[in-house]
Protein backbone atom coordinates (compact mmCIF):
# COMPACT_ATOMS: atom_id res chain seq x y z
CA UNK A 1 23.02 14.09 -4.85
CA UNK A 2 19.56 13.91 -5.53
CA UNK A 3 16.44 14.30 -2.55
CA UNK A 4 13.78 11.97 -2.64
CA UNK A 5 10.83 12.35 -0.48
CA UNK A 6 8.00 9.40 -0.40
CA UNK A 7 5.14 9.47 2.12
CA UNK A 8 2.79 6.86 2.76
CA UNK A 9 -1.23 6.69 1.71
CA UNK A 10 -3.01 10.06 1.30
CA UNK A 11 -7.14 10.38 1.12
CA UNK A 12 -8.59 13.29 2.13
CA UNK A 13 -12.28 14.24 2.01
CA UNK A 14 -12.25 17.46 4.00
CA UNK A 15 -9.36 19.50 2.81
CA UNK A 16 -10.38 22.80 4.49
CA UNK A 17 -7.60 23.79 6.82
CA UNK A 18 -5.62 21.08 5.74
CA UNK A 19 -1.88 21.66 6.33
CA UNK A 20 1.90 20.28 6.14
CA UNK A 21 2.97 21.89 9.67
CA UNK A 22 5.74 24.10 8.97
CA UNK A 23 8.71 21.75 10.11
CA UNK A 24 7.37 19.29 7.58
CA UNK A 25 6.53 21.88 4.71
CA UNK A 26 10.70 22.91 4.59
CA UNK A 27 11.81 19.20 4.33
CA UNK A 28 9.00 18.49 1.48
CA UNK A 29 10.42 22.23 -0.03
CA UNK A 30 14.02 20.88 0.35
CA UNK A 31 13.70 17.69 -1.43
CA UNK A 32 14.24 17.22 -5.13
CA UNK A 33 11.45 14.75 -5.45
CA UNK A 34 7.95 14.10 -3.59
CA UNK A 35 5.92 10.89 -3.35
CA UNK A 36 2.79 9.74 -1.81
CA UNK A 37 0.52 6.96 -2.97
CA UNK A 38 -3.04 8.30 -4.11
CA UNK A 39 -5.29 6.35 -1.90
CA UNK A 40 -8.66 6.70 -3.64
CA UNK A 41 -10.62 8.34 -6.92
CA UNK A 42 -11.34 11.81 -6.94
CA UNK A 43 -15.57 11.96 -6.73
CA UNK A 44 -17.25 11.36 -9.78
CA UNK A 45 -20.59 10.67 -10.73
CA UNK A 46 -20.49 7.28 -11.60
CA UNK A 47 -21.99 4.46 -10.02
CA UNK A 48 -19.28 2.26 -7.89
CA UNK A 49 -17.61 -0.67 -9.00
CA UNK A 50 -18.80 -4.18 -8.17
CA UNK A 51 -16.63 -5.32 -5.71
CA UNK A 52 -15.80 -7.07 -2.38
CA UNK A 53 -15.10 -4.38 0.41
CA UNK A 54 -15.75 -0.30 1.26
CA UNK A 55 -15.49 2.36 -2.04
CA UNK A 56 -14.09 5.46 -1.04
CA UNK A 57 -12.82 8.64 -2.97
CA UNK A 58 -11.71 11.99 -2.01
CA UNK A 59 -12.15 15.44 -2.01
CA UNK A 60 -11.03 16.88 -5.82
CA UNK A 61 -9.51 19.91 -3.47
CA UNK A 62 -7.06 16.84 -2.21
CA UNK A 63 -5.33 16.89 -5.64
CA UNK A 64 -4.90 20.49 -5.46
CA UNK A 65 -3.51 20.57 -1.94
CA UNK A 66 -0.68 17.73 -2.98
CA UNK A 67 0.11 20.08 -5.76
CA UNK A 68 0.70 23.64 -4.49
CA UNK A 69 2.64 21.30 -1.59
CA UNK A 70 5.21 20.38 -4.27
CA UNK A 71 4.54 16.77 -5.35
CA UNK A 72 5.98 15.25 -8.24
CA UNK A 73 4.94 11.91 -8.35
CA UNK A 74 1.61 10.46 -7.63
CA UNK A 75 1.45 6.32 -6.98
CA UNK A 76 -1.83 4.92 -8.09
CA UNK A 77 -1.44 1.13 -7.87
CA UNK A 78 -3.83 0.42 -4.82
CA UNK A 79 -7.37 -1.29 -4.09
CA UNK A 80 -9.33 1.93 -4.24
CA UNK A 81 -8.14 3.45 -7.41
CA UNK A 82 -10.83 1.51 -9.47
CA UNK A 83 -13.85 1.73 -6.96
CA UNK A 84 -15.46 4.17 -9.12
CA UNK A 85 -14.18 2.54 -12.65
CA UNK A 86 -13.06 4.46 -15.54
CA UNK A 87 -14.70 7.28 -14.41
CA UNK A 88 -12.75 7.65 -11.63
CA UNK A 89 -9.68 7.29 -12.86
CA UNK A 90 -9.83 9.19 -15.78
CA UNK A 91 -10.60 12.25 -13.67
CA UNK A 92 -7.94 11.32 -10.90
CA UNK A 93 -5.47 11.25 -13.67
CA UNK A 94 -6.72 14.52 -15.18
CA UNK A 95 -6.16 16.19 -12.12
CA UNK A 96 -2.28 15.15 -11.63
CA UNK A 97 -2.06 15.82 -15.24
CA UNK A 98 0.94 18.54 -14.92
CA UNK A 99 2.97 15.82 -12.74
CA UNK A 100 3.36 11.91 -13.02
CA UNK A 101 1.01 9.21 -11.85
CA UNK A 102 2.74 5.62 -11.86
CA UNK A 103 0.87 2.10 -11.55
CA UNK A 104 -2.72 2.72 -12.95
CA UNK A 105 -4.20 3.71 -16.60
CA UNK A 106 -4.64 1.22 -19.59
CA UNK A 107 -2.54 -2.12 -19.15
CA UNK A 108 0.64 -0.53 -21.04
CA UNK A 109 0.73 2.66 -18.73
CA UNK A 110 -0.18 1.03 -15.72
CA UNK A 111 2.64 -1.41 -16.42
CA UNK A 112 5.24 1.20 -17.35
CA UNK A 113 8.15 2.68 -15.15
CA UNK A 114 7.96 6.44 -15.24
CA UNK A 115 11.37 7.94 -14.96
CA UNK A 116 11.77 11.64 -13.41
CA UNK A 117 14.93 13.32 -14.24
CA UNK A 118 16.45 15.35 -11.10
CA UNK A 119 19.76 16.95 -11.93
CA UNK A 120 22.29 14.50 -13.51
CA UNK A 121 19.70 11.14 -12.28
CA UNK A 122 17.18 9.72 -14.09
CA UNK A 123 14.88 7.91 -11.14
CA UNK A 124 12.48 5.51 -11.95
CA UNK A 125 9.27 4.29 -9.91
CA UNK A 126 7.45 1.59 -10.07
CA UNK A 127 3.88 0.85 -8.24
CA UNK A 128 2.26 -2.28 -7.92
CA UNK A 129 -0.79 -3.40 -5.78
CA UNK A 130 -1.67 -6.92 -4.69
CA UNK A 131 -4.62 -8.84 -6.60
CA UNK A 132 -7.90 -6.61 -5.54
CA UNK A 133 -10.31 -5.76 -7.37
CA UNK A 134 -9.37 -3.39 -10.57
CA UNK A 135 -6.27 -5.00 -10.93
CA UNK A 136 -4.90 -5.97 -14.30
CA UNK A 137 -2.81 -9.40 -14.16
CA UNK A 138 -0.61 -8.73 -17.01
CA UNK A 139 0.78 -5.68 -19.52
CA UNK A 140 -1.25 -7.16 -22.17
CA UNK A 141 -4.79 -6.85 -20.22
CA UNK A 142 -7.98 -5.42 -21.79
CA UNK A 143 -9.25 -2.44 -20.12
CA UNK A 144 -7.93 0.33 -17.19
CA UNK A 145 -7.21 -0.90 -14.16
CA UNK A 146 -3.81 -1.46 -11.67
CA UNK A 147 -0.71 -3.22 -12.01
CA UNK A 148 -0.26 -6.29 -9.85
CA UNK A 149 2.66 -7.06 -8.29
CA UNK A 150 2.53 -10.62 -8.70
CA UNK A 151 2.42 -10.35 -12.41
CA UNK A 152 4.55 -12.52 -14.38
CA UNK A 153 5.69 -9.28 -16.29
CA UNK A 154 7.33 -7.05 -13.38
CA UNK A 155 10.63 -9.36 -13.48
CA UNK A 156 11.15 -8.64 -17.08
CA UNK A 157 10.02 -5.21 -16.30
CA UNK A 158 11.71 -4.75 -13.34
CA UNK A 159 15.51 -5.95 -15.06
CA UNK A 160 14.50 -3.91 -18.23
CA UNK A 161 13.90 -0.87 -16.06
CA UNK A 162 17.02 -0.80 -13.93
CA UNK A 163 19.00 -0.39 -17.28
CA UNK A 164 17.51 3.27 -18.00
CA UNK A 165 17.61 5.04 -14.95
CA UNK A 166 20.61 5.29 -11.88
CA UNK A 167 18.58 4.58 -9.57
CA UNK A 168 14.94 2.21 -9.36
CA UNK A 169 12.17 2.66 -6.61
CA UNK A 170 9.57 0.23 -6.48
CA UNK A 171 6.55 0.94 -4.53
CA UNK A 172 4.43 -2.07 -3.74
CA UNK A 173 0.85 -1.71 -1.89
CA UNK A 174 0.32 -5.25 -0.24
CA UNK A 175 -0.21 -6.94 3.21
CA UNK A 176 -2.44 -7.39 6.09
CA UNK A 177 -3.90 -4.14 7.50
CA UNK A 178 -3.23 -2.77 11.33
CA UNK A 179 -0.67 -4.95 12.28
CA UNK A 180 3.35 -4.56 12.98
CA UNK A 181 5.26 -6.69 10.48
CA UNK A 182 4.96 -8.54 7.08
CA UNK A 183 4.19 -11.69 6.40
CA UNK A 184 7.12 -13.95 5.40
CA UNK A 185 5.93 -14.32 1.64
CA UNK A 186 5.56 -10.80 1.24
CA UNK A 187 9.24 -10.34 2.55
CA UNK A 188 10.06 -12.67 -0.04
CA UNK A 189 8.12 -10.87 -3.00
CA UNK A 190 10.30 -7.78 -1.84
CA UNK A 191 13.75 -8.89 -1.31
CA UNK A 192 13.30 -10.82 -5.30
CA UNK A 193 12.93 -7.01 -6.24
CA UNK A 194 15.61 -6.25 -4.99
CA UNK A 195 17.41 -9.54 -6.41
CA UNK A 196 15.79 -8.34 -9.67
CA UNK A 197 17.69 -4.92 -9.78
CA UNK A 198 15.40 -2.37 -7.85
CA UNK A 199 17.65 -0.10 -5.71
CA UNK A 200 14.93 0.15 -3.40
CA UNK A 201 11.87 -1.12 -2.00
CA UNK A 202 9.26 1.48 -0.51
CA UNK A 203 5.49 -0.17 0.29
CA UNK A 204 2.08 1.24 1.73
CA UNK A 205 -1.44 -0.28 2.50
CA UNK A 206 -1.52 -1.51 5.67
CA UNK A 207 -2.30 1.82 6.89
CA UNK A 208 0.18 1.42 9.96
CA UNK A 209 4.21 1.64 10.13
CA UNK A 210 5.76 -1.31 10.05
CA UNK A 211 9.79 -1.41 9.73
CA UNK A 212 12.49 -1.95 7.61
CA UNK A 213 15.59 -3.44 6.61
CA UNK A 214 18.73 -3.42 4.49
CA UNK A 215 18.84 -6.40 2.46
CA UNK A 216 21.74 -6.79 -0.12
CA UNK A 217 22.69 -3.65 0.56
CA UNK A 218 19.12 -2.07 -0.16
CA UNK A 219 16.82 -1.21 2.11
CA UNK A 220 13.19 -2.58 1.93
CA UNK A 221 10.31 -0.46 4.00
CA UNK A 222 7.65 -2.89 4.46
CA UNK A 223 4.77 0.02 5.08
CA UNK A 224 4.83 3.32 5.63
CA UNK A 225 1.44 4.06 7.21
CA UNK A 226 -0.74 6.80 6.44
CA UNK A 227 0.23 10.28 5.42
CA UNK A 228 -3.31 11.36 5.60
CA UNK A 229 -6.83 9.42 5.77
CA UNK A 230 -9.43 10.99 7.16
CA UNK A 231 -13.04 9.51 7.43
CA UNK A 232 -11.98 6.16 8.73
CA UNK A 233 -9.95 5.22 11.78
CA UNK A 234 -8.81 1.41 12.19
CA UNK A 235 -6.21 1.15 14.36
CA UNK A 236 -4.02 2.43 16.84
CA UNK A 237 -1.69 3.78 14.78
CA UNK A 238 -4.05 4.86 11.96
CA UNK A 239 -2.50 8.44 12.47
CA UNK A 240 1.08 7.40 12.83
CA UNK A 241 3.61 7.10 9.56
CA UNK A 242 6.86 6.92 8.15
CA UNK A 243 8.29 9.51 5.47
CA UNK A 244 11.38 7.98 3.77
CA UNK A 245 13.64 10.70 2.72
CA UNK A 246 16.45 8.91 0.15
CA UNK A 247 19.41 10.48 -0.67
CA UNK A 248 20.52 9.24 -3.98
CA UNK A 249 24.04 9.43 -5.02
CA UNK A 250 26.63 6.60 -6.32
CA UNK A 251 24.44 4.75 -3.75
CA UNK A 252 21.60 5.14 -2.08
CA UNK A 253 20.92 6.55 1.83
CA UNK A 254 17.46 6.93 3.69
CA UNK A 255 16.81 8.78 6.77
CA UNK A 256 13.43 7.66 8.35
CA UNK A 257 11.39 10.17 9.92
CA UNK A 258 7.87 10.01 11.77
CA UNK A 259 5.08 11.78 10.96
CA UNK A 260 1.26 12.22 13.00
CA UNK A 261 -1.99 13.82 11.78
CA UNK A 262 -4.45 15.32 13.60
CA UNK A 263 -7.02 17.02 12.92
CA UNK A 264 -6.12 18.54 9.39
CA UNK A 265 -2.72 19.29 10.49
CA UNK A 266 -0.24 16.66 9.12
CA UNK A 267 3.51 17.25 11.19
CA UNK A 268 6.75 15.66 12.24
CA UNK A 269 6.44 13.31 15.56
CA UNK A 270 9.52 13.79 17.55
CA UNK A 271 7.98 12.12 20.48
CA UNK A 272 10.15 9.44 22.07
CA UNK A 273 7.09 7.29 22.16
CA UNK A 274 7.40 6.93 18.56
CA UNK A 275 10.76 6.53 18.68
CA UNK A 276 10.10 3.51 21.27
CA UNK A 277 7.39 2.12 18.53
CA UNK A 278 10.14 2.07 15.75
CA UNK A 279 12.32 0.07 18.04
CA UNK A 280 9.80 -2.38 18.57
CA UNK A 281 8.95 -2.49 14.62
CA UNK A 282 12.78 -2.89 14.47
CA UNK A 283 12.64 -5.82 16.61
CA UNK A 284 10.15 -7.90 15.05
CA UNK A 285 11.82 -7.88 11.75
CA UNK A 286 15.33 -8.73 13.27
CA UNK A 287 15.24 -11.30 15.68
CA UNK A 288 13.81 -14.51 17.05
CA UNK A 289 10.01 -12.61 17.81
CA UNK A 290 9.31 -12.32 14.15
CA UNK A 291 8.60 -16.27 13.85
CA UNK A 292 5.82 -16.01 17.04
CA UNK A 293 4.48 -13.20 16.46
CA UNK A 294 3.41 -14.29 12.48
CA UNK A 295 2.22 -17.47 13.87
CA UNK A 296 -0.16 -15.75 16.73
CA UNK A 297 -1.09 -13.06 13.90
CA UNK A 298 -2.42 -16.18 11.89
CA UNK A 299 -4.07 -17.76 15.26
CA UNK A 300 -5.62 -14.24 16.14
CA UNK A 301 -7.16 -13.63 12.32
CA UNK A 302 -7.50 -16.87 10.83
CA UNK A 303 -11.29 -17.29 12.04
CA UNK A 304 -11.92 -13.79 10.56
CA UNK A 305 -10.46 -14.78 7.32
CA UNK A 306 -11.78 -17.75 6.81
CA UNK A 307 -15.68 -15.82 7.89
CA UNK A 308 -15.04 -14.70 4.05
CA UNK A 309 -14.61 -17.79 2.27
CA UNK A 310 -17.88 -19.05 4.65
CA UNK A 311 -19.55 -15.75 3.25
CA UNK A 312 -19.04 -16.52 -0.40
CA UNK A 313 -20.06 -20.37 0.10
CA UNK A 314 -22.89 -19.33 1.29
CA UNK A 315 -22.29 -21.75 4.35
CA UNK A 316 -21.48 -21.98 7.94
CA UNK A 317 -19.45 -23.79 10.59
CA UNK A 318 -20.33 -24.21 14.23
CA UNK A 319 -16.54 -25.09 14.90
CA UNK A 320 -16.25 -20.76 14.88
CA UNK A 321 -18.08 -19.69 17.91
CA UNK A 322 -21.68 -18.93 18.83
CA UNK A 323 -21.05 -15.10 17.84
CA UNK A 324 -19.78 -15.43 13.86
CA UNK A 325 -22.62 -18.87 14.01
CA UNK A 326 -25.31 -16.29 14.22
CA UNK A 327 -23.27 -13.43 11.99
CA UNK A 328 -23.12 -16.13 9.36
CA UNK A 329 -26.89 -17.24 9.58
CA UNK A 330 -27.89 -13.38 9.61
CA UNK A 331 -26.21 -13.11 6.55
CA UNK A 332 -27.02 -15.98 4.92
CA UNK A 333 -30.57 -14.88 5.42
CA UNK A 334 -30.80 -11.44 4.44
CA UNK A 335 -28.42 -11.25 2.19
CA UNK A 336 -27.53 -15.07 0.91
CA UNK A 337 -24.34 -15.77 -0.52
CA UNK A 338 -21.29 -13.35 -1.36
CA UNK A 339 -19.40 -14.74 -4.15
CA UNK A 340 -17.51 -11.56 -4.54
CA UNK A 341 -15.94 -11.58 -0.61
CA UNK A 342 -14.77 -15.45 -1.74
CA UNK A 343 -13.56 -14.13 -4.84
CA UNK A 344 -11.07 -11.90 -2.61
CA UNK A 345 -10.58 -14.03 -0.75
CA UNK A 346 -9.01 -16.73 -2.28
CA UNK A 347 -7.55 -14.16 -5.06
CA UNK A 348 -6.25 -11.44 -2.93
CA UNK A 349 -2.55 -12.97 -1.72
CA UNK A 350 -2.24 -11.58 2.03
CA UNK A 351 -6.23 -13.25 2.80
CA UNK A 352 -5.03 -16.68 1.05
CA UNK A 353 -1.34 -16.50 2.22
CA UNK A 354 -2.54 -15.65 6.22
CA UNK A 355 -5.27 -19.14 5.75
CA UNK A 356 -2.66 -21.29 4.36
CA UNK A 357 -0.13 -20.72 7.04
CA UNK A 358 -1.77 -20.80 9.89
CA UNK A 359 -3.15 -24.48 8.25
CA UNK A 360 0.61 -25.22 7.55
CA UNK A 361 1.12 -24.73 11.18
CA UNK A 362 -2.01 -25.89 12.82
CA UNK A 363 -1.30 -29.59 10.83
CA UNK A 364 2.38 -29.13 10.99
CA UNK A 365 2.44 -29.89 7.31
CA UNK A 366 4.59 -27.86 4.37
């Protein structure tokens, strides 16, 4: 039986004192294989990359620290990995050069399953990021850049892949941030994965837990959280995550434990408030809640969302509210159009998916 190990999103500008408590360090130590997706660049100096949204990197001391803690595998398919271009990524990929990165490089790499052999099992892992900025939309793309996960490709690559290893792990980094469950359509991209011939289905990026489910006899974790971010702190659960330990034999097992950092000390949360949370994540994805709760989710961000494509038009609507009125006239004025935030927003799938349902629904229309 082989131990698989995958945390969620990991960016860490201060590393001093940083820690796996020591609970934590003995189940990383005990597992056969350790995961975490790369959230951002190691600094460089280069100039950052035009795009829609924050640019972050991290501390070079952060690759270092995920090292000497025994990882293996390093995903890279996310919205940050290109925020500081080439430049960036060259030198993130330099420093994991002794294990294996998966989901970023030229078009071919970034596009490629990497397969880590762990006694008598070849495991494969695939990472894929929706359409942000830095992405590459197919194998055959000019440039460096991401993999997306709505590329025509990752079918082909996805049945292709299956064939040369036992077992296939793709890790997709998609959805809305800070909130409790998935959008239907992006339950949908996951279960055709599995459909496709991945054994399992492990994503990150909302930067909160949100649960999971065995579908066709694989299980599907819709977000994991964050392992580690410092230097932000959106939402209530910013410091909470899951770690997915897998236990890969003739089939495939996971055992779902909870994890909380604070400070720079990153340990296992036995509290029975967590446990509570999971239930509730639990819920949502397994009963008649899910369908209200997507449907106020798209009431309660829709006017937000749409703020971006009023941004990049460069116009505004009274029909939002005194408050965004004079947000979008501020803006308009100082700073005139954004055809980059309209760019993501119409391009990016979770800001165009989240408009066009809650329209569905508002007009009761298909």
């Amino acid at each position: 039986m082989v131990k698989v190990i995958i945390g969620g999103d990991f960016r860490a500008k201060e590393t001093r004192d940083l820690c796996f408590a020591s609970e934590l360090a003995e189940l990383l130590k005990s597992s056969d294989i350790r995961v975490c997706n790369f959230e951002a660049p190691i600094e460089v100096d280069a100039p950052k990359a035009l795009k829609a949204g924050p640019s972050i990197d991290q501390n070079a001391d952060s690759a270092q620290f995920l090292l000497k803690s025994g990882f293996d595998v390093v995903l890279l398919a996310n919205n940050h990995v290109m925020d500081y271009g080439e430049a960036g990524l060259m030198r993130t990929k330099k420093a994991f050069d002794s294990i294996v990165t998966v989901g970023a490089g030229d078009a071919k790499e970034a596009y490629s399953m990497k397969v880590v052999n762990a006694g008598e099992k070849r495991i494969g892992f695939l990472s894929l990021v929706q359409y942000e900025f830095g992405v590459l939309s197919s194998k055959n793309s000019e440039g460096y850049g991401a993999a997306w996960i709505n590329s025509p490709d990752v079918r082909d690559i996805i049945q292709e892949g299956k064939k040369e290893v036992d077992c296939l792990i793709v890790c997709p980094h998609a959805g809305i941030e800070n909130v409790d469950a998935p959008l239907p359509e992006w339950r949908d991209v996951y279960r055709s994965f599995i459909r496709w011939g991945a054994d399992v289905v492990v994503a990150s990026h909302p930067h909160t837990p949100q649960g999971w489910e065995i579908y066709d006899g694989h299980y599907i974790f819709y977000s994991l959280g964050n392992l580690f971010f410092d230097g932000m702190d959106n939402g209530p659960h910013w410091h909470d995550s899951l770690l997915v330990e897998l236990l890969i034999d003739e089939k495939v097992s996971a055992i779902v434990h909870n994890v909380h950092f604070s400070g720079n000390t990153i340990s296992l949360d036995h509290s029975e408030q967590i446990k509570k949370h999971n239930s509730h994540l639990l819920s949502l994805l397994q009963n008649e809640e899910y369908t209200p709760f997507i449907n106020k989710l798209c009431d309660d961000l829709y006017k937000p969302s749409c703020y971006r494509f009023i941004r990049g038009f460069g116009g505004v609507s009274s029909r939002f509210g005194f408050s965004l009125f004079i947000r979008l006239l501020a803006f308009m004025i100082l700073h005139k159009r954004n055809e980059l935030l309209l760019l993501n927003a119409i391009r990016c799938e979770s800001h165009r998916w989240l408009v066009e349902r809650y329209i569905r629904n508002h007009y009761h229309v298909k």
